[in-house]
N, C-alpha and C. Protein backbone atom coordinates (compact mmCIF):
# COMPACT_ATOMS: atom_id res chain seq x y z
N UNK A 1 106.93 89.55 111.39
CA UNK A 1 106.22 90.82 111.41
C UNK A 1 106.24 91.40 110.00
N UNK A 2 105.09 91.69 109.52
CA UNK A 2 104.92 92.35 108.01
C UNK A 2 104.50 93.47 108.28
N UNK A 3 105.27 94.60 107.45
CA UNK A 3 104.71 95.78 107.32
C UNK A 3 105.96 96.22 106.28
N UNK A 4 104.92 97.66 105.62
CA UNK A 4 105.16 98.21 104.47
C UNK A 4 104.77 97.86 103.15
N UNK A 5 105.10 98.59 102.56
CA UNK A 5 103.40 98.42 101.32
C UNK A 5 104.41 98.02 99.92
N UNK A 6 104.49 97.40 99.07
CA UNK A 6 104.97 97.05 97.87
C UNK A 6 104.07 97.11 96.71
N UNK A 7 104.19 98.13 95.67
CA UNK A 7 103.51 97.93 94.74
C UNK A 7 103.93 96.70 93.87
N UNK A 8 103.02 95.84 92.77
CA UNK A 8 103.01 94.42 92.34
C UNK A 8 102.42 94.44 91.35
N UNK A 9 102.35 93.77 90.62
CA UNK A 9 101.16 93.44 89.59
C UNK A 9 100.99 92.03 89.16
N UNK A 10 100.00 91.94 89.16
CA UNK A 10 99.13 90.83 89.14
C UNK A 10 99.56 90.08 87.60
N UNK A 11 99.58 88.71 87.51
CA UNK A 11 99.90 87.93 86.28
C UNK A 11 98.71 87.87 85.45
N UNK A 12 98.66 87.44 84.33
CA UNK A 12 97.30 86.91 83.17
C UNK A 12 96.81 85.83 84.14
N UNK A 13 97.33 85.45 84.87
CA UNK A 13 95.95 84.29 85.68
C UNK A 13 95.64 84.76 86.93
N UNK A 14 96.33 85.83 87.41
CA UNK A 14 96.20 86.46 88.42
C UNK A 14 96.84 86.21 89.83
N UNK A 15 97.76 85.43 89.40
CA UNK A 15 99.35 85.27 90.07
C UNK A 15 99.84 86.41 91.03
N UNK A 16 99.95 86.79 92.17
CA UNK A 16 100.95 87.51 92.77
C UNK A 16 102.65 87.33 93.13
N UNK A 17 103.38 88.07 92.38
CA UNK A 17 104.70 87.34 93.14
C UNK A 17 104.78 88.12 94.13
N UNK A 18 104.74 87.20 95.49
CA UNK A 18 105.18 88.14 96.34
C UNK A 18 106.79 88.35 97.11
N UNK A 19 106.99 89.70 96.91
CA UNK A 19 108.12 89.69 97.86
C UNK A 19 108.82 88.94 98.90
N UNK A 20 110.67 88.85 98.29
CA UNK A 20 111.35 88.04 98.75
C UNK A 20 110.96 88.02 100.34
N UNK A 21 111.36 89.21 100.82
CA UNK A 21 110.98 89.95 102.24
C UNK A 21 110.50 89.30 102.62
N UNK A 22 109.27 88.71 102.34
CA UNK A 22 107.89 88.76 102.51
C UNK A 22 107.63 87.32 102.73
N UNK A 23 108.42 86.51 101.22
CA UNK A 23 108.28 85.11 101.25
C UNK A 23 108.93 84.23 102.39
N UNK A 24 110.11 84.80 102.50
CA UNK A 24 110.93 84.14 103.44
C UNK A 24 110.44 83.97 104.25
N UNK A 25 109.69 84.98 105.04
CA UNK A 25 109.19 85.05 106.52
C UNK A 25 107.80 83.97 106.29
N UNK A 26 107.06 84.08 105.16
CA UNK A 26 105.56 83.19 104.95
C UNK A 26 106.39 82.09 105.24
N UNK A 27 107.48 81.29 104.43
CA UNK A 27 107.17 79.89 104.27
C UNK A 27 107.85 79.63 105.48
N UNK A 28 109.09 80.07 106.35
CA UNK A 28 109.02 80.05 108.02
C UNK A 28 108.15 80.07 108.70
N UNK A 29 107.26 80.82 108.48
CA UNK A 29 105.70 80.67 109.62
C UNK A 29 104.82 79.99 109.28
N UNK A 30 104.48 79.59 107.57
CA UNK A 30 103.71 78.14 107.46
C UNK A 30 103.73 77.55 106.41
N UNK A 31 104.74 77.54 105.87
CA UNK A 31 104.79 76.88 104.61
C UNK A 31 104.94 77.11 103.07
N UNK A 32 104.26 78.53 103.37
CA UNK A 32 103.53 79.11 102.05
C UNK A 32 102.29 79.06 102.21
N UNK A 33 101.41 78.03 102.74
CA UNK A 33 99.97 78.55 102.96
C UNK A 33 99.34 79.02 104.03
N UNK A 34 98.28 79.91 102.86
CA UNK A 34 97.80 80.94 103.85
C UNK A 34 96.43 81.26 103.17
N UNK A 35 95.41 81.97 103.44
CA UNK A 35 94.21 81.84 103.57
C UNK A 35 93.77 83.73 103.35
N UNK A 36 93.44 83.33 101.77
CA UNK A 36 92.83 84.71 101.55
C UNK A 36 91.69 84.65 101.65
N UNK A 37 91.17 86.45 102.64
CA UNK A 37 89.32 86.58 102.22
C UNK A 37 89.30 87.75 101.59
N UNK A 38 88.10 88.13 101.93
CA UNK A 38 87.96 89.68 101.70
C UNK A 38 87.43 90.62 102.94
N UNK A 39 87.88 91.76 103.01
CA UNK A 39 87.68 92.28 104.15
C UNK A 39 86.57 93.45 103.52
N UNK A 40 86.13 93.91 104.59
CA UNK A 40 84.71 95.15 103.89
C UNK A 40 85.20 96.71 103.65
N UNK A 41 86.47 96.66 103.59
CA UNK A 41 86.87 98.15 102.98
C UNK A 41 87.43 97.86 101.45
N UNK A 42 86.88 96.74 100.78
CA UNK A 42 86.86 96.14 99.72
C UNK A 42 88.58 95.85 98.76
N UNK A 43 89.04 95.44 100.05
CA UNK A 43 90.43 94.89 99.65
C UNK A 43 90.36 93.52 100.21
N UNK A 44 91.95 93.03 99.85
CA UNK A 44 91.74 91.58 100.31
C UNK A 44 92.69 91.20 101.95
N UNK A 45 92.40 90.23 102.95
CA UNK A 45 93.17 89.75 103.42
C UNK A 45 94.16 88.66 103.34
N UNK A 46 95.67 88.25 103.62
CA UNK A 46 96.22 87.15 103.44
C UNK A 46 96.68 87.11 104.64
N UNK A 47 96.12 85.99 105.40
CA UNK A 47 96.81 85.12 106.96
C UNK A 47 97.53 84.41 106.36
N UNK A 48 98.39 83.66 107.02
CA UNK A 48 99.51 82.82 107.31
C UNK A 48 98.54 81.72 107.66
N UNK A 49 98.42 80.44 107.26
CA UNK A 49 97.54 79.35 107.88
C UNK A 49 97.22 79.61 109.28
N UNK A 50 98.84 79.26 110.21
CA UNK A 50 98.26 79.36 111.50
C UNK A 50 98.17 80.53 112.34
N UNK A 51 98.02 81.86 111.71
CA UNK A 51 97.23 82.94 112.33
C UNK A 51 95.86 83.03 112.07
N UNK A 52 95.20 82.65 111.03
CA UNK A 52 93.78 82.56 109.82
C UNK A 52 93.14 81.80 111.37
N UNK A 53 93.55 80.17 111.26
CA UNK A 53 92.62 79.65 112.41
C UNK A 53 92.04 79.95 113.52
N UNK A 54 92.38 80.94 114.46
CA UNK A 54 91.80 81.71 115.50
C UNK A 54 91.00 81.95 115.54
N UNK A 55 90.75 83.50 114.52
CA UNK A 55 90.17 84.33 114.02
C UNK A 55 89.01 83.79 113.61
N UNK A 56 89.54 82.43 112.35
CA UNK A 56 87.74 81.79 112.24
C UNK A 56 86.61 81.44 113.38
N UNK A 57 87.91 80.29 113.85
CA UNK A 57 87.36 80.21 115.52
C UNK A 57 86.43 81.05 115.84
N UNK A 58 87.44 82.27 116.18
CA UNK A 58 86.44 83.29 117.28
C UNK A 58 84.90 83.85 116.46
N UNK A 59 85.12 83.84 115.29
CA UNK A 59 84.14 84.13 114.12
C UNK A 59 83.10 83.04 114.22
N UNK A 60 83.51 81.96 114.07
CA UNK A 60 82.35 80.63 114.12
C UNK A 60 81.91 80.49 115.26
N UNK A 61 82.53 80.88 116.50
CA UNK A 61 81.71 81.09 117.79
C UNK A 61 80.78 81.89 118.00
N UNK A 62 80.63 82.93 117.22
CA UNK A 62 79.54 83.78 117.43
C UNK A 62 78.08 83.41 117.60
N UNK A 63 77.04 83.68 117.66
CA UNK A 63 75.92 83.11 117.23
C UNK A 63 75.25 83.51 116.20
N UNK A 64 74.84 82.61 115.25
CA UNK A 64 74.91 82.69 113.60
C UNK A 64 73.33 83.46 113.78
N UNK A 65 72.76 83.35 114.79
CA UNK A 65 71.42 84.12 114.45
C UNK A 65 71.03 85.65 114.46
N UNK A 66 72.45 86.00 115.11
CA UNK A 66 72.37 87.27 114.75
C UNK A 66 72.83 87.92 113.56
N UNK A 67 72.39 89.27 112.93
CA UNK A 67 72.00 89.10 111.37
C UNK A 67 73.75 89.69 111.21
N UNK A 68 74.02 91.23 112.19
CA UNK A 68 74.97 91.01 111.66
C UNK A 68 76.55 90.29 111.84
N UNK A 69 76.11 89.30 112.92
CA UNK A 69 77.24 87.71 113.04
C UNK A 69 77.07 87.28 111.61
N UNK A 70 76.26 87.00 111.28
CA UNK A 70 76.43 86.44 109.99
C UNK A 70 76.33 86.99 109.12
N UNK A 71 76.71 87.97 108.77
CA UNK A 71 76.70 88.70 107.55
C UNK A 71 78.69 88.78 107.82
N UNK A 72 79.30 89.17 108.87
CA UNK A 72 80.78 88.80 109.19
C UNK A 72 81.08 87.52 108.77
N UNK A 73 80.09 86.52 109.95
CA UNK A 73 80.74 85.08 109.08
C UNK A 73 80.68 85.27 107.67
N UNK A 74 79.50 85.32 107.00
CA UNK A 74 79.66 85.21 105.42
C UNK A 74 80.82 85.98 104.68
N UNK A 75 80.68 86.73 105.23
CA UNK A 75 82.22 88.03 104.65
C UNK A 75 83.41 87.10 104.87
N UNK A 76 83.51 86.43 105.75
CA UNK A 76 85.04 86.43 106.20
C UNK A 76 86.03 85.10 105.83
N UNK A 77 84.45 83.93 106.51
CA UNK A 77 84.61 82.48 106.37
C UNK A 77 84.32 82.19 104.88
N UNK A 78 83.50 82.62 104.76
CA UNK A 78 82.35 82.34 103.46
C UNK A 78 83.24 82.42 102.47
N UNK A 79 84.23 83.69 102.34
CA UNK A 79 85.09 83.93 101.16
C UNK A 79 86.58 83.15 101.12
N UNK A 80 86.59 82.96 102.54
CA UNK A 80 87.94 82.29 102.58
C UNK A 80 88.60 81.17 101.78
N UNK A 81 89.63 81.61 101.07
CA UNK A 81 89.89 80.48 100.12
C UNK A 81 91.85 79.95 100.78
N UNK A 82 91.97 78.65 100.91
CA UNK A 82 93.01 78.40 100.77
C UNK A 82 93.98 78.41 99.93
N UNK A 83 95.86 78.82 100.01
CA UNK A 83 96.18 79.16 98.63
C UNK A 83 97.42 78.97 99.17
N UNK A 84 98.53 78.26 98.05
CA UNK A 84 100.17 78.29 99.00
C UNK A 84 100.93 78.54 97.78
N UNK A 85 101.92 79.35 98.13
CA UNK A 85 102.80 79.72 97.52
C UNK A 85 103.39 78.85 96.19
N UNK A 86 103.88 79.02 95.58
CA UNK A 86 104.25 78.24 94.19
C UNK A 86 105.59 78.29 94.33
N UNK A 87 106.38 77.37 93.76
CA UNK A 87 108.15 77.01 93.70
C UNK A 87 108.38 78.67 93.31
N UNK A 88 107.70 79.64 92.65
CA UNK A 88 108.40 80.75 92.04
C UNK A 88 107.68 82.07 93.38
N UNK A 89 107.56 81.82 94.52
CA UNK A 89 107.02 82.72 95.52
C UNK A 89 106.14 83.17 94.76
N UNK A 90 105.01 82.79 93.68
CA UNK A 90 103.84 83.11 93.44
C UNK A 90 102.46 82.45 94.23
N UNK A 91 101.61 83.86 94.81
CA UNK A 91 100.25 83.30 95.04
C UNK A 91 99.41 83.73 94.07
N UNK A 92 98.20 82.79 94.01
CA UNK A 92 96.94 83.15 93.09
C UNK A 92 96.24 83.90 94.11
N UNK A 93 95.35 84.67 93.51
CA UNK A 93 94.55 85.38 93.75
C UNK A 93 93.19 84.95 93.19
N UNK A 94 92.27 84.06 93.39
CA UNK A 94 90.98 83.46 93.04
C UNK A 94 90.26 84.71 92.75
N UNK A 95 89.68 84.50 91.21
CA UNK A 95 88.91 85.63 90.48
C UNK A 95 87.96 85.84 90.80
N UNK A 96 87.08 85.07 91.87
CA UNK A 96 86.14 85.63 92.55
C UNK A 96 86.36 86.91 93.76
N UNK A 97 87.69 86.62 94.59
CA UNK A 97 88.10 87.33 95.43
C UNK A 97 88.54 88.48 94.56
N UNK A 98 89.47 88.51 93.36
CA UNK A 98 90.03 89.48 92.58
C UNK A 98 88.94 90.65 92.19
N UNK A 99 87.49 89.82 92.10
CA UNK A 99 86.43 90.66 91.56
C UNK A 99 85.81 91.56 93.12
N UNK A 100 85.50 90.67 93.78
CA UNK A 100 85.21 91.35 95.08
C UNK A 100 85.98 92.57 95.47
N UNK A 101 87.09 92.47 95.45
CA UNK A 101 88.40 93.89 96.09
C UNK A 101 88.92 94.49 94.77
N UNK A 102 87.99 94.37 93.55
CA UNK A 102 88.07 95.47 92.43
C UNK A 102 89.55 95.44 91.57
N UNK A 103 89.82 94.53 91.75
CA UNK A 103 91.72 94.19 91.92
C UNK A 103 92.00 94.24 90.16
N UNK A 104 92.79 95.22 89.92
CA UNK A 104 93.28 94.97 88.16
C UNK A 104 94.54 94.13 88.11
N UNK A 105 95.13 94.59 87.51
CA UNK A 105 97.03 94.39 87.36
C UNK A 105 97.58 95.14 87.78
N UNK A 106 97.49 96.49 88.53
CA UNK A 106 98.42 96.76 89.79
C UNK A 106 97.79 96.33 91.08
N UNK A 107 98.52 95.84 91.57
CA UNK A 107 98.08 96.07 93.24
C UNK A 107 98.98 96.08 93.89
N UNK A 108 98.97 96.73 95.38
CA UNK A 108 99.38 96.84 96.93
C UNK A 108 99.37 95.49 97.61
N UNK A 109 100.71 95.33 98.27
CA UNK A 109 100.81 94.33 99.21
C UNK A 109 101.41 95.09 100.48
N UNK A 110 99.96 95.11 101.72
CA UNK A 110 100.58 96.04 102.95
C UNK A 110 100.72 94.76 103.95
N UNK A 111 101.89 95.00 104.72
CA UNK A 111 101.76 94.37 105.73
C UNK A 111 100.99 94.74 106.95
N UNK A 112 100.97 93.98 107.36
CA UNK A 112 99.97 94.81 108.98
C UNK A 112 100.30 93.88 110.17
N UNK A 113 101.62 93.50 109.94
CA UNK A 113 101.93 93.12 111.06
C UNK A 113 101.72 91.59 110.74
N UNK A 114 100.68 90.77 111.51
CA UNK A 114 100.21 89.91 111.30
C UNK A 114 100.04 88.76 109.80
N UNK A 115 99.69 89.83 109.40
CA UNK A 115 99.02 89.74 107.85
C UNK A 115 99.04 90.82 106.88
N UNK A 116 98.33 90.69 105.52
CA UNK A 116 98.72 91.81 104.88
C UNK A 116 97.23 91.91 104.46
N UNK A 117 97.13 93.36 103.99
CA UNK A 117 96.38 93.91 103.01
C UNK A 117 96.45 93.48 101.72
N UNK A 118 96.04 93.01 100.50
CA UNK A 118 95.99 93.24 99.05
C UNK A 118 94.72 94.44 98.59
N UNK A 119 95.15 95.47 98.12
CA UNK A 119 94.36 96.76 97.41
C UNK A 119 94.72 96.82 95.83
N UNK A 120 93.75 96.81 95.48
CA UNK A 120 93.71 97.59 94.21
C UNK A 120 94.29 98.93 94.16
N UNK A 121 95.07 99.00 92.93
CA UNK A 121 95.89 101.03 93.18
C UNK A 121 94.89 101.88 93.29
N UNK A 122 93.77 102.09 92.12
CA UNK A 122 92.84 102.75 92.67
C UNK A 122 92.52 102.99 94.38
N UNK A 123 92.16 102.36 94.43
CA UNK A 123 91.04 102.00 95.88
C UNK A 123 92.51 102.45 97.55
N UNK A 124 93.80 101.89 97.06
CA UNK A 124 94.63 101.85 97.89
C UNK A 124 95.21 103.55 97.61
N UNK A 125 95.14 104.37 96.67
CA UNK A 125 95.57 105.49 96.56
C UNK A 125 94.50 106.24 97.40
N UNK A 126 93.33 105.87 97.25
CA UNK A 126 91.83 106.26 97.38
C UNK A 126 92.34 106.80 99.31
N UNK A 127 92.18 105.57 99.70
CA UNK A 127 92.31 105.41 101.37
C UNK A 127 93.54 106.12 101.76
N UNK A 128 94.74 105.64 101.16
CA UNK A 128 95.96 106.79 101.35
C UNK A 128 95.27 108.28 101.88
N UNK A 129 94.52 108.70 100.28
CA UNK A 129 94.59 110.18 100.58
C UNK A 129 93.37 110.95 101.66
N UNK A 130 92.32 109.73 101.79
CA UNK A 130 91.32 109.84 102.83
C UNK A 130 91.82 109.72 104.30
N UNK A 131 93.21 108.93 104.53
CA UNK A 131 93.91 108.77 105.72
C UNK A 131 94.92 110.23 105.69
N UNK A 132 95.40 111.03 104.65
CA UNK A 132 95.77 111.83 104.87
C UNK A 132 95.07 113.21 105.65
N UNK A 133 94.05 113.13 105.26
CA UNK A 133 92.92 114.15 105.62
C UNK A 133 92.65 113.78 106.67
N UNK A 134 92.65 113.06 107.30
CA UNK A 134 91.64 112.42 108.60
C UNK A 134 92.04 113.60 109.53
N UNK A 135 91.04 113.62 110.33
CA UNK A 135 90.79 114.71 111.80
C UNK A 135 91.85 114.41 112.63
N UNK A 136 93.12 114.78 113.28
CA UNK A 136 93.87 113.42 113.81
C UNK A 136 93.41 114.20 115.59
N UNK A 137 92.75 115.34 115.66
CA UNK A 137 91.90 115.03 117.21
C UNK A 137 90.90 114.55 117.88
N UNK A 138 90.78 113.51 116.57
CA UNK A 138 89.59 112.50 116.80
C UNK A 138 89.76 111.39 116.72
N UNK A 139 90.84 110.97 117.50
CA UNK A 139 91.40 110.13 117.29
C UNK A 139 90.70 108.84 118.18
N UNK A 140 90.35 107.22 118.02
CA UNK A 140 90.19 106.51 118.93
C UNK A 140 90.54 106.77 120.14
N UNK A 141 90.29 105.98 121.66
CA UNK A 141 90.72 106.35 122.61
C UNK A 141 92.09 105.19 122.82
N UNK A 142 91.70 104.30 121.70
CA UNK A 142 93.19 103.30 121.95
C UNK A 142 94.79 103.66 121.06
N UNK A 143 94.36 105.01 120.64
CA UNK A 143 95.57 105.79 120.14
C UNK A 143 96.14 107.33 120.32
N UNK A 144 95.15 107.43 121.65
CA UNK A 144 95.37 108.58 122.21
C UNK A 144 96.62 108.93 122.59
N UNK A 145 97.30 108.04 123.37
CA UNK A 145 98.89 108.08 123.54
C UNK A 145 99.78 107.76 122.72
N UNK A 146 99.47 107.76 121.60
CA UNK A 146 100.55 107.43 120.44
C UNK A 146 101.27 107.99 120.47
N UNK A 147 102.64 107.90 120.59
CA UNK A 147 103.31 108.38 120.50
C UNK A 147 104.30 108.10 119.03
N UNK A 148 104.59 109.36 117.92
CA UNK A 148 105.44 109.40 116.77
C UNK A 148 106.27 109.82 116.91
């Protein structure tokens, strides 16, 4: 289970080291590889290999003729790049994906349970303070009973 947010910064090739925390639990659940995309709130995702496969699955099942099925597939599959950890718990971050999620030399590593977020500080301060503001009696109906 991943969660909590670590600020990081990114190497001259665009290297992440990621957290011990963090590593331990990756290379127990697959090795070290895992499968970054980009998600459309213009940060990045990192699965664990065998959580990533499902998800494509259920994604490549869709039917590609609808415009926006495939505009998801293209987002999701399309960007997906394979990537495994390095002897020094470093991942790359592919400079195409780095450019997509706006990513400098700081960034956010959130867990979400499953998987994590990668944000740019900008963009990840950005959503912070837009999640601070949020309406909270408008809330979905699948967090109505939340209880804090």
């Amino acid at each position: 289970m991943f969660q909590g947010a670590a600020a990081l910064n990114l190497d001259a090739k665009g290297r992440l080291a990621v957290p011990t925390r963090f590593r331990v639990e990756l290379t127990e659940i697959c090795k070290g590889e895992v499968i970054v995309t980009v998600h459309p709130h213009r940060c990045l995702l990192i699965y664990p290999e065998p959580v990533w496969g499902p998800i494509r699955d259920e994604v490549l099942a869709c039917p590609s003729l609808d415009e926006s099925v495939a505009r998801v597939r293209r987002l999701f599959v399309g960007n997906a790049n394979p990537e495994t950890l390095d002897n020094a718990g470093r991942l790359l971050i592919a400079p195409e994906l780095r450019s997509r999620a706006q990513l400098d030399k700081k960034v956010w590593l959130v867990g979400q349970g499953d998987h994590f977020e990668l944000w740019s500080d900008v963009r990840w301060e950005l959503q912070q303070e837009e999640s601070f503001q949020m309406d909270l009696s408008k809330l979905p109906p699948e967090l109505e009973k939340l209880r804090l």
